[in-house]
Protein backbone atom coordinates (compact mmCIF):
# COMPACT_ATOMS: atom_id res chain seq x y z
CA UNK A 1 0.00 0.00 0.00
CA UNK A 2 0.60 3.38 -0.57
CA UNK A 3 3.09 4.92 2.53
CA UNK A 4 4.40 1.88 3.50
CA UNK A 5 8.27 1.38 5.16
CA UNK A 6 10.43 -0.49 2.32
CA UNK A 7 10.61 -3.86 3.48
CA UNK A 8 14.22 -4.98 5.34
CA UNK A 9 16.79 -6.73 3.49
CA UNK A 10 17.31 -10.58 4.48
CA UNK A 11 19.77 -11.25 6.92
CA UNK A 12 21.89 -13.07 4.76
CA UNK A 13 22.10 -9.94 2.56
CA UNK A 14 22.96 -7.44 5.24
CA UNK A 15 25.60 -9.15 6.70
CA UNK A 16 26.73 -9.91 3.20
CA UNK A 17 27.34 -5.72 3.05
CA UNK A 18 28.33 -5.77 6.49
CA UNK A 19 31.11 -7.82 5.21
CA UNK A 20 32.00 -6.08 1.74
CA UNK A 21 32.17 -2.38 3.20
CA UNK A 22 35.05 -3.73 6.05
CA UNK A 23 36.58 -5.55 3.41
CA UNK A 24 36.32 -2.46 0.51
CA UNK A 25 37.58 0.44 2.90
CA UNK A 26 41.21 -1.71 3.43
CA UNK A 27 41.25 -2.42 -0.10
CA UNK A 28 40.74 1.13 -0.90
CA UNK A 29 43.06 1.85 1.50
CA UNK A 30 45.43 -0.72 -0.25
CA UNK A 31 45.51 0.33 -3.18
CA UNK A 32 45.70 4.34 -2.77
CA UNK A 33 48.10 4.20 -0.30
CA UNK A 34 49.93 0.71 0.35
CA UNK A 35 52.26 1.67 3.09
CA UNK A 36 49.44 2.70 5.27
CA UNK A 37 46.02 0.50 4.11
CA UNK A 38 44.28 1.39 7.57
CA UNK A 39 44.49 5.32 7.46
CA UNK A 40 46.09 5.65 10.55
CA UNK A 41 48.67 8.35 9.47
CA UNK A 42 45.68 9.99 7.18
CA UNK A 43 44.05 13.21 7.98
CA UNK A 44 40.81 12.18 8.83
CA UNK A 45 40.65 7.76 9.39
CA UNK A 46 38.47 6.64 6.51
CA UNK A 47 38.33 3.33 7.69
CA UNK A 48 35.29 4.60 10.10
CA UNK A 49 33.03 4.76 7.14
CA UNK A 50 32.99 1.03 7.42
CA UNK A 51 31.77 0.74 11.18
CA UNK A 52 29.27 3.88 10.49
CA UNK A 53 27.52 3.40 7.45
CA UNK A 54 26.27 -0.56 8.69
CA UNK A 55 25.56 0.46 12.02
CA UNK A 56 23.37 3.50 10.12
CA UNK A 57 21.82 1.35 7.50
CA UNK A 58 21.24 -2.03 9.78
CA UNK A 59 21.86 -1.02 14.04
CA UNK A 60 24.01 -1.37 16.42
CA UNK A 61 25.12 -5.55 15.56
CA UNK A 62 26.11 -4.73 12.35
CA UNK A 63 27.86 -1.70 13.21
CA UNK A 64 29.72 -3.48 16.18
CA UNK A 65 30.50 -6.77 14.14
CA UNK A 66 32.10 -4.64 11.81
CA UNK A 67 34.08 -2.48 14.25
CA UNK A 68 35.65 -6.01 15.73
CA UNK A 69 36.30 -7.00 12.07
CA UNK A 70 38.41 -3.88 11.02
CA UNK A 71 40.24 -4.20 14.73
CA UNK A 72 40.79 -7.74 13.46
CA UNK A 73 42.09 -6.74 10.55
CA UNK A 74 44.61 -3.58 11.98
CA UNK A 75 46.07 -6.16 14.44
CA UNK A 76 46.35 -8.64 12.01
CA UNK A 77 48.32 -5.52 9.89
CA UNK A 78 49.90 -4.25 13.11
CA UNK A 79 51.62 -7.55 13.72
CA UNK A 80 52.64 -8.00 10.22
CA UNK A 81 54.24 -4.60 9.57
CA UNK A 82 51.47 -2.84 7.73
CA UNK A 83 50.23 -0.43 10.44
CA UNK A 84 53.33 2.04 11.12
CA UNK A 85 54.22 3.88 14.45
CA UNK A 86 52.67 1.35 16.73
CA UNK A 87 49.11 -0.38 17.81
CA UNK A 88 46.94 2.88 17.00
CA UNK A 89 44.52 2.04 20.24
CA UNK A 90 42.89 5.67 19.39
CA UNK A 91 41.66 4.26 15.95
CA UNK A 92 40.52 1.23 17.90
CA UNK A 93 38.75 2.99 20.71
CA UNK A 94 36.99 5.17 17.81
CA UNK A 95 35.79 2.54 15.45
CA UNK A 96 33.95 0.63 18.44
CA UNK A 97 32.43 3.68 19.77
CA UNK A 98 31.34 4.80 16.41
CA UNK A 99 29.43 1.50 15.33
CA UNK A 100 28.24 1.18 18.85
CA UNK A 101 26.74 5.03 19.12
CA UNK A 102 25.60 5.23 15.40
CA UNK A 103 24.18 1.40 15.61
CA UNK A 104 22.39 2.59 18.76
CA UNK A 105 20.67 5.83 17.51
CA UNK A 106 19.78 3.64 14.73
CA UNK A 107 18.35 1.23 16.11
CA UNK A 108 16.32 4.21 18.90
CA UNK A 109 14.90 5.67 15.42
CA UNK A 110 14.19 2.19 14.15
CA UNK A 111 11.88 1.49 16.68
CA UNK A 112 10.19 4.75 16.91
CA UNK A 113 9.48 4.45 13.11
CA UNK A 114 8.09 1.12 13.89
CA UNK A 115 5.87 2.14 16.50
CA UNK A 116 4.70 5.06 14.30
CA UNK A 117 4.23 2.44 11.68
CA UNK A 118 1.88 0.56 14.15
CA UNK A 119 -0.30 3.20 15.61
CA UNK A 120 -0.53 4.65 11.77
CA UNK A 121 -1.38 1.10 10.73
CA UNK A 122 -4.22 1.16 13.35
CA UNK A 123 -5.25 4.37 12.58
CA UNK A 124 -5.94 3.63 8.86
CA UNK A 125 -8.13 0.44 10.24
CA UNK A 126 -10.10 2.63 12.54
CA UNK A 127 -10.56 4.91 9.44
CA UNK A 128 -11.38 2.18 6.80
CA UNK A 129 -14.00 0.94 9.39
CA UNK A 130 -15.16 4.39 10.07
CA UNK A 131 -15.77 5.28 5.98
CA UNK A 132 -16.97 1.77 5.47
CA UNK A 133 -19.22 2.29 8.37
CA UNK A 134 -20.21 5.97 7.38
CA UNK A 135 -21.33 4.81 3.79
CA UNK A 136 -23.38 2.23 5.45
CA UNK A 137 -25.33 4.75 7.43
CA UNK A 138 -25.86 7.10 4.69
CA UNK A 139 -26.60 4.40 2.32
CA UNK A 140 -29.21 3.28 5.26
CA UNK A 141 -30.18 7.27 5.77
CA UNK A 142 -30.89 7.58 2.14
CA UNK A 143 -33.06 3.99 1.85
CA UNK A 144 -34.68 5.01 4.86
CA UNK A 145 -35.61 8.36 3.15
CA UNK A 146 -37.00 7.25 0.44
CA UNK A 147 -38.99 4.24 1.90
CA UNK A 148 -40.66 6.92 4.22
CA UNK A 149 -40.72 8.78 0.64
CA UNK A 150 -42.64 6.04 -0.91
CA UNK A 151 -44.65 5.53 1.94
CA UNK A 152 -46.39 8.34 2.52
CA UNK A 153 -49.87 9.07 1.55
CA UNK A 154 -51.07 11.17 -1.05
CA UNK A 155 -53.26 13.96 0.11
CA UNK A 156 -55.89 12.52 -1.87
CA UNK A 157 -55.81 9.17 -0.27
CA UNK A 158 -55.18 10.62 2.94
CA UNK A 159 -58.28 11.86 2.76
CA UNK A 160 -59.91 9.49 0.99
CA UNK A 161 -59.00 6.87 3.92
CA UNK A 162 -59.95 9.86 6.42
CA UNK A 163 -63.45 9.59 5.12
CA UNK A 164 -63.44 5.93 4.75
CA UNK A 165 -63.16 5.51 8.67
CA UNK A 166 -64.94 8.57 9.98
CA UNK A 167 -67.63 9.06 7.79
CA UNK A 168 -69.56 5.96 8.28
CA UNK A 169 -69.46 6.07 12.02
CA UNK A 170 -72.19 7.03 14.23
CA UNK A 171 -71.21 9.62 17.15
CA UNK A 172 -72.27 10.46 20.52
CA UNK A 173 -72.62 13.43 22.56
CA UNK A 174 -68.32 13.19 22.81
CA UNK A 175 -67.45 12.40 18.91
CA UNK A 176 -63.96 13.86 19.94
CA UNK A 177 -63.25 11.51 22.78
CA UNK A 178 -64.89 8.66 20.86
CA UNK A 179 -63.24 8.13 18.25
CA UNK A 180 -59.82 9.94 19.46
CA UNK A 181 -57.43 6.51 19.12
CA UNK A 182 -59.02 6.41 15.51
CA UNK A 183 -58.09 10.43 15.19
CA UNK A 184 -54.65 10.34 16.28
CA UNK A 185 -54.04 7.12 14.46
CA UNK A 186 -54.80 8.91 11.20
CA UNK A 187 -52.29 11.25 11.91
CA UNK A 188 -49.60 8.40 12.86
CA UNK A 189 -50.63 6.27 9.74
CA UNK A 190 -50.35 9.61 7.42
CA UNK A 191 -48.27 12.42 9.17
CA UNK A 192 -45.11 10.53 10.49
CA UNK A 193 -46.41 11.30 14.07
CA UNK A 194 -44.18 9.13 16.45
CA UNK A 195 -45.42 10.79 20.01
CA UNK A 196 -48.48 13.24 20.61
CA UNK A 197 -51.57 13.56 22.48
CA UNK A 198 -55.21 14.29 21.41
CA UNK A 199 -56.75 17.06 23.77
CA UNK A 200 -60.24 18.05 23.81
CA UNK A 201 -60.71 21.93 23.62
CA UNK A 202 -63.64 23.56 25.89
CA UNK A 203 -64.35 27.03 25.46
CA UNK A 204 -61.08 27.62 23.99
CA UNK A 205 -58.87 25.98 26.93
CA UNK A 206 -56.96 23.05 26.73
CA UNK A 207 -58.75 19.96 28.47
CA UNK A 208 -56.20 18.67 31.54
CA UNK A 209 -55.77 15.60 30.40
CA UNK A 210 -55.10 13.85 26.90
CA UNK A 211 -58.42 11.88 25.30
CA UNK A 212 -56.37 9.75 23.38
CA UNK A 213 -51.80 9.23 23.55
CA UNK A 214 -49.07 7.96 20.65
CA UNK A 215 -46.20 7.06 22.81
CA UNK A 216 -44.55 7.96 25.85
CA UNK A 217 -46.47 11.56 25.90
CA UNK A 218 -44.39 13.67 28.38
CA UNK A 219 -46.63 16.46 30.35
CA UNK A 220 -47.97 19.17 28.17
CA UNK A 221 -47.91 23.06 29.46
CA UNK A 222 -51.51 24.75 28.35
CA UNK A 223 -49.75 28.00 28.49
CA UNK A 224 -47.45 26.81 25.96
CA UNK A 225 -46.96 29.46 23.11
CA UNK A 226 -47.60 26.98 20.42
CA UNK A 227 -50.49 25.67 22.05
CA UNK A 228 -51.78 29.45 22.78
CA UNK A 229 -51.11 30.17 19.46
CA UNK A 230 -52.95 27.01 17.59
CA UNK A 231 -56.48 27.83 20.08
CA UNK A 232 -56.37 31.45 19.24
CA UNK A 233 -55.44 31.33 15.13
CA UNK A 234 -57.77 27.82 14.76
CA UNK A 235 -54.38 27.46 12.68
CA UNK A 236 -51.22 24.95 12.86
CA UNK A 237 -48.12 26.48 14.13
CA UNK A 238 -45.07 24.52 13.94
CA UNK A 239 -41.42 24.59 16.11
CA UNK A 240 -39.76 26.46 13.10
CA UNK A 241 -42.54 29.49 13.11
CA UNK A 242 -43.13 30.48 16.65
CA UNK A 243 -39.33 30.14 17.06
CA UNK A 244 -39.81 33.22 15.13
CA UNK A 245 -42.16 35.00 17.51
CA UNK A 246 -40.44 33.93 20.96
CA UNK A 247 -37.04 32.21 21.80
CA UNK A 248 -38.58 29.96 24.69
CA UNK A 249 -41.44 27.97 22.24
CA UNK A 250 -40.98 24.72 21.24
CA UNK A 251 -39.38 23.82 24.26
CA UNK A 252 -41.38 20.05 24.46
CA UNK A 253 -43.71 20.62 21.36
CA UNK A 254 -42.69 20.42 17.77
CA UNK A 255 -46.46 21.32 16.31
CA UNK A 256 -49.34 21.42 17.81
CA UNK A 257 -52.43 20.93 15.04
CA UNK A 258 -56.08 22.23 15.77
CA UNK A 259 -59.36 20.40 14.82
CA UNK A 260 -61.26 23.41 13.49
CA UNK A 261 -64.23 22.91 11.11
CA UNK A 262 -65.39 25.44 8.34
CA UNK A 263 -67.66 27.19 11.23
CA UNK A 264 -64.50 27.74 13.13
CA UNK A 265 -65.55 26.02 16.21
CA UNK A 266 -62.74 24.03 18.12
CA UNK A 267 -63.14 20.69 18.25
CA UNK A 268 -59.60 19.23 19.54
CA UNK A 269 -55.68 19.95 19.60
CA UNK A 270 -53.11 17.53 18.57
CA UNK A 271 -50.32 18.30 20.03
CA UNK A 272 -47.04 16.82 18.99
CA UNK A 273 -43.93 15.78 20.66
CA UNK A 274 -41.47 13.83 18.20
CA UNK A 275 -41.28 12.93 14.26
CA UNK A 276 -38.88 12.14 11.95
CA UNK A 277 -36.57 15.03 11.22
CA UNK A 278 -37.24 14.41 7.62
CA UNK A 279 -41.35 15.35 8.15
CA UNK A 280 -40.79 18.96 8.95
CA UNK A 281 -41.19 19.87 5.69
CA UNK A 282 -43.79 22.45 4.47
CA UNK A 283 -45.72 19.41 2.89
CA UNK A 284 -46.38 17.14 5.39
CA UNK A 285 -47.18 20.09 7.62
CA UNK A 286 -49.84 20.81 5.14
CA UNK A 287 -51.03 17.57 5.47
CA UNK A 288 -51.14 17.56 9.09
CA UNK A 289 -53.21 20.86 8.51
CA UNK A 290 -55.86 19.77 5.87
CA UNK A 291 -56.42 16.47 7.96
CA UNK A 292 -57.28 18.26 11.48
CA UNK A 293 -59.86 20.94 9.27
CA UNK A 294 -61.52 17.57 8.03
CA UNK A 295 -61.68 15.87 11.04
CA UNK A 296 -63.41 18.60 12.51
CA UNK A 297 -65.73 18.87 9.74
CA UNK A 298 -66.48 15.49 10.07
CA UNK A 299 -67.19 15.85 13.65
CA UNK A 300 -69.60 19.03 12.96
CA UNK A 301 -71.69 16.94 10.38
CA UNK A 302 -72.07 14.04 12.91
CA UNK A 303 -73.64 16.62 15.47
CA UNK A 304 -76.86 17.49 12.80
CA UNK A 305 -75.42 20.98 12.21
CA UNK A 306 -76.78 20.63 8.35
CA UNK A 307 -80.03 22.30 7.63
CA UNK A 308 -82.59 19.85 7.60
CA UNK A 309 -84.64 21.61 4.44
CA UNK A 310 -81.72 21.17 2.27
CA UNK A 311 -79.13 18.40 3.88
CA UNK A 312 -77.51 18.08 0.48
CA UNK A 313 -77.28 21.66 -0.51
CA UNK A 314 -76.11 22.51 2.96
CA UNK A 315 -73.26 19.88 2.75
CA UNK A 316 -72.29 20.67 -0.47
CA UNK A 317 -71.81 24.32 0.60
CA UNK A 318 -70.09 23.11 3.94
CA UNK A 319 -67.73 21.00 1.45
CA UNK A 320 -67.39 23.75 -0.49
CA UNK A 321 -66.47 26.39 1.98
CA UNK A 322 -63.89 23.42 3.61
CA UNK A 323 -62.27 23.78 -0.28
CA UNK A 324 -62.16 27.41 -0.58
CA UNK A 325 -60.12 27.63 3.13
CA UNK A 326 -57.72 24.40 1.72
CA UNK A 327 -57.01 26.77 -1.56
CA UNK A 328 -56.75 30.21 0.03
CA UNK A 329 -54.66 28.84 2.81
CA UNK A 330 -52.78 25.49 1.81
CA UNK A 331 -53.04 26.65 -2.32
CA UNK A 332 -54.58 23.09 -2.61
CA UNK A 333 -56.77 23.39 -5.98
CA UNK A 334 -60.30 23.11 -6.65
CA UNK A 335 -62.89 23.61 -8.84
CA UNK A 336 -66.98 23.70 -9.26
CA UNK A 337 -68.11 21.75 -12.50
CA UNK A 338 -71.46 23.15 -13.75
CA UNK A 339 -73.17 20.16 -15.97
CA UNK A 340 -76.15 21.40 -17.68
CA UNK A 341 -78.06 18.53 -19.14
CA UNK A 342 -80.50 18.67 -21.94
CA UNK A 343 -83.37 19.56 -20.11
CA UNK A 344 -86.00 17.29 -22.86
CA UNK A 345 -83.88 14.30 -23.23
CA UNK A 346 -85.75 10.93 -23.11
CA UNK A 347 -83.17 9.43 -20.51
CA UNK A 348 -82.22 12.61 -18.41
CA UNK A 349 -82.61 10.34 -15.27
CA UNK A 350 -80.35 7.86 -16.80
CA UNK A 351 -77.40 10.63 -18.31
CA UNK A 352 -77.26 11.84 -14.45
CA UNK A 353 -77.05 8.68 -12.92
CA UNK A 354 -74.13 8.01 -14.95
CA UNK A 355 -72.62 11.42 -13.98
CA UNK A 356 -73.15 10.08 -10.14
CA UNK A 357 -71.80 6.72 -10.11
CA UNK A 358 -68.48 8.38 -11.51
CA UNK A 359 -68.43 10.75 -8.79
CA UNK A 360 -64.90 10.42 -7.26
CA UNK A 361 -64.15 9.58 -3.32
CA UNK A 362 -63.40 13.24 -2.82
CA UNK A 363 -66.61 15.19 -5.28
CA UNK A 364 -69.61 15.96 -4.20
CA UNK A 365 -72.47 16.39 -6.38
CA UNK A 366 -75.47 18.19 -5.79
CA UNK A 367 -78.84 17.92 -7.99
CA UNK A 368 -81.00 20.93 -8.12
CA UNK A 369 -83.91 18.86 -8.91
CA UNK A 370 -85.34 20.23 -5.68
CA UNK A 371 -85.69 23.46 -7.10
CA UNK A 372 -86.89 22.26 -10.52
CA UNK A 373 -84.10 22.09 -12.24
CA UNK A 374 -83.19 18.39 -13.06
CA UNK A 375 -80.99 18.98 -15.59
CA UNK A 376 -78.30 21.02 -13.07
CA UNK A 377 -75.51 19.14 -11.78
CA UNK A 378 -72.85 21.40 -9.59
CA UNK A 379 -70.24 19.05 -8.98
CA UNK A 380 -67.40 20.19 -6.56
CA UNK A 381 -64.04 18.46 -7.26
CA UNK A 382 -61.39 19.03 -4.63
CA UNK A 383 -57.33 18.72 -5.25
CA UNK A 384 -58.70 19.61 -8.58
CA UNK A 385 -56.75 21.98 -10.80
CA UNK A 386 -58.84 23.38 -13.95
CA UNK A 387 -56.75 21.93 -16.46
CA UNK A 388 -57.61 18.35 -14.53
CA UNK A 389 -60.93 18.61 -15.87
CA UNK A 390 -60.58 18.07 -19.22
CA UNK A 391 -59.05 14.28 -18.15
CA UNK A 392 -62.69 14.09 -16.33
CA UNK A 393 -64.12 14.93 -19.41
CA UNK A 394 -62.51 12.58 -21.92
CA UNK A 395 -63.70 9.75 -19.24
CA UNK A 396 -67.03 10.91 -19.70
CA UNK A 397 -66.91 11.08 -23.24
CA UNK A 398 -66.27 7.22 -23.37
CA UNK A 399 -68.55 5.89 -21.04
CA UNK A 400 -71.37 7.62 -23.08
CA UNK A 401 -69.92 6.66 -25.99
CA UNK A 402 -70.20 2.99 -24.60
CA UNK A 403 -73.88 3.72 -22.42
CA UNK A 404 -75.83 5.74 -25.03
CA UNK A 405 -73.51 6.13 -28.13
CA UNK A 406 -72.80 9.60 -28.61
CA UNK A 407 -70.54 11.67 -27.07
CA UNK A 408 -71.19 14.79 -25.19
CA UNK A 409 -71.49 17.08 -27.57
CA UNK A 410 -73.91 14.88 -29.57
CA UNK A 411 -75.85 14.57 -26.40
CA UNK A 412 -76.38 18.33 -25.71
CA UNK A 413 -74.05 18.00 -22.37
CA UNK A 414 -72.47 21.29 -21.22
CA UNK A 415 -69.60 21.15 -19.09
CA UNK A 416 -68.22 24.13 -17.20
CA UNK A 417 -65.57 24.24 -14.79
CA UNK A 418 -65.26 27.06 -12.55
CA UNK A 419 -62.28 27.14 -10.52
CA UNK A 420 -61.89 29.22 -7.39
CA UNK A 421 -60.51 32.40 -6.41
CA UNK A 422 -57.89 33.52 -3.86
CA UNK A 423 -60.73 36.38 -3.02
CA UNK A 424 -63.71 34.24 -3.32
CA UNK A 425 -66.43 33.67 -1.23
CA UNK A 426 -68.75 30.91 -0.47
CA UNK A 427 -71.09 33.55 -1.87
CA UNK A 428 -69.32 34.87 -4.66
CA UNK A 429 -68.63 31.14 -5.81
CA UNK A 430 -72.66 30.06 -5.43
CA UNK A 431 -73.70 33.41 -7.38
CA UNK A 432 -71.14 32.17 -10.10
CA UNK A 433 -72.45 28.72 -10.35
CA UNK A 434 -76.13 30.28 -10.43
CA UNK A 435 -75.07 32.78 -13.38
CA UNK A 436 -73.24 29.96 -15.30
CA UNK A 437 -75.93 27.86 -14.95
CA UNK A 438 -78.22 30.45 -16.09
CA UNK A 439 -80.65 30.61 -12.26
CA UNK A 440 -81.12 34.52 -12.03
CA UNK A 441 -83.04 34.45 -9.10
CA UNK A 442 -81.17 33.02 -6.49
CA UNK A 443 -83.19 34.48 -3.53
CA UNK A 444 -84.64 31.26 -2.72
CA UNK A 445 -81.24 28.77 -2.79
CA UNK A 446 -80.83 26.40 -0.47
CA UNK A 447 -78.06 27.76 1.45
């Protein structure tokens, strides 16, 4: 691998070179200068370059083997005539100390390199596990993501599953505490909601104790600022935008969401403790929104707040007012579809029941045929954008086609979408559908 120490030479080899330097510094010697091979009469005692370059390159044995060898050697000269002026014991005394000190700081560096080679060694494991282990939790973060991605709910089946088990249930004097485990486990099942509590809310106040829990609930402060907030707006407020308002909210609560229905009457708070980090996002806290104004809407129809002279013109106007607050405050789409039958047509009965049974979970029709007018159809269609309607269209196209065969325009059907308005009320919308459907007189609607 990249960095590593060169690997050491065999022993055989290094005391192979051990060997040729004290033999190469006496030949050197012998043949520059015969009468004195050893460089005892020199200048400076080249012979020492033996002794210090193998201690340097190999430690303190090598160095002090090859001291002993060139002592060997100058005694063996010294007794034959080679060395002149005497046994030079200075020369001696230097080559052992020099292979002995050099060999020594040699071998002091050799093991601090080693050492350093160790910890670095485990250093680079620790790291290897740590980047293996880091791309395993982000490949685990980003599955995770996007399996909470593909799990979540449209807003359209949210809703759709909302009404599916609410709707068809028949309430008490307490809907909220009734059905609150069925409340709150909408919100778990659609919002990410991991721990919260479902309060009821009595003239305004927060009820002392939770109707319904998800999780370890820890106590809740009434006086909270997000919870003062949600009771007087009838509006969610989230950790991220009182944090704006006042540095000491969203000190236990991350949201707190507010069952409100189109009359503005409070019907519960959810109030909500932990979710995913990846939920805070502007969409599923739209969600959570939408949800509690439905629930509460549901929970105002179940008490016979509808006007008994006109249930179906009442609820489609309830419906209808529940869209316009969705698009003016959430910008969810919608759109009123004013079908004007041909008011003489053999099989008018027929032509609208068809129109009915195609009536998505989320439309509602309504049939003026109370006031006369058979051959109206105001058809609300919510999460609807205008350009949607033309797909509703072509649908309707072919199952005439296949029921009575002719098409709508063969037929005499007139189709007219009417999408709302930022500005709008529930009034200016019904005086719209009136003038498009050509009813001047409105004085007497079923409102």
């Amino acid at each position: 691998m990249i960095g590593d120490p060169p690997a050491a030479a065999p022993p055989l080899l290094a005391w192979g070179e051990t060997l040729f330097l004290c033999l190469l510094l006496p030949a050197l010697g012998w043949w520059t200068r015969p009468q004195d091979p050893f460089f005892v009469a020199a200048h400076f005692p080249w012979i020492l370059l033996a002794p210090l370059l193998s201690a340097l390159r190999y430690g303190f044995a090598h160095g002090f083997i090859s001291a002993l060898i060139l002592i060997a050697l100058i005694t063996l000269g010294w007794r034959t005539g080679l060395v002149p002026d005497g046994f030079p014991a200075p020369l001696v005394v230097g080559l052992l100390l020099v292979g002995m000190i050099a060999g020594e700081f040699a071998d002091i560096y050799r093991r601090r390199i080693e050492q350093q080679r160790v910890v670095n060694d485990y250093q680079r494991m620790r790291l290897d596990e740590f980047t293996r282990n880091y791309h395993l939790l982000k490949i685990s973060h980003d599955r995770l993501e996007q399996r909470l991605a593909a799990g979540t709910h449209s807003l359209r089946g949210a809703l759709l599953d909302l009404r599916r088990r609410l709707a068809g249930q028949e309430f008490g004097d307490n809907p909220v505490k009734e059905v609150a485990q069925e409340i709150i486990g909408i919100f778990a099942s659609f919002g990410w909601v991991q721990v919260a509590g479902l309060f009821e809310v009595r003239d305004r106040h927060l009820a002392p104790a939770p109707v319904a829990t998800l999780g370890e609930l820890r106590p809740v402060d009434p006086f909270d600022p997000l919870v003062r907030h949600a009771l007087l707006e009838g509006e969610l407020v989230s950790l991220r935008e009182e944090l704006l308002a006042t540095d000491s909210a969203g000190q236990s609560l991350i949201a707190a969401v507010p069952l409100v229905d189109v009359q503005r009457h409070p019907w519960g708070l959810l109030v909500i403790q932990e979710m995913p980090f990846i939920a805070l996002q502007q969409e599923n806290l739209r969600l959570l929104a939408v949800l509690g104004g439905h629930i509460a809407d549901i929970l105002s129809t179940s008490q016979g707040t509808l006007d008994e002279k006109s249930p179906e013109a009442r609820k489609f106007l309830n419906y209808l007012q529940r869209s316009l607050h969705d698009y003016q405050v959430h910008d969810l789409p919608a759109l009123v579809l004013v079908i004007r039958f041909p008011a003489r047509h053999p099989q008018l009965d027929r032509l609208v029941e068809l129109f009915l049974g195609q009536v998505r979970g989320l439309d509602h029709p309504w049939r003026l045929d109370a006031r006369g007018r058979p051959d109206l159809l105001f058809l609300l269609m919510p999460l609807t954008a205008e350009h949607e309607a033309e797909a509703y269209r072509q649908r309707m196209d072919r199952l005439l086609k296949e029921s009575f065969g002719s098409d709508l325009r063969e037929i005499g059907i007139q189709m007219l979408p009417l999408p709302l308005g930022k500005k709008d009320s529930v009034k200016d919308i019904l005086e719209r559908m009136y003038e498009t459907a050509g009813i001047h007189d409105d004085s007497s609607a079923d409102r």
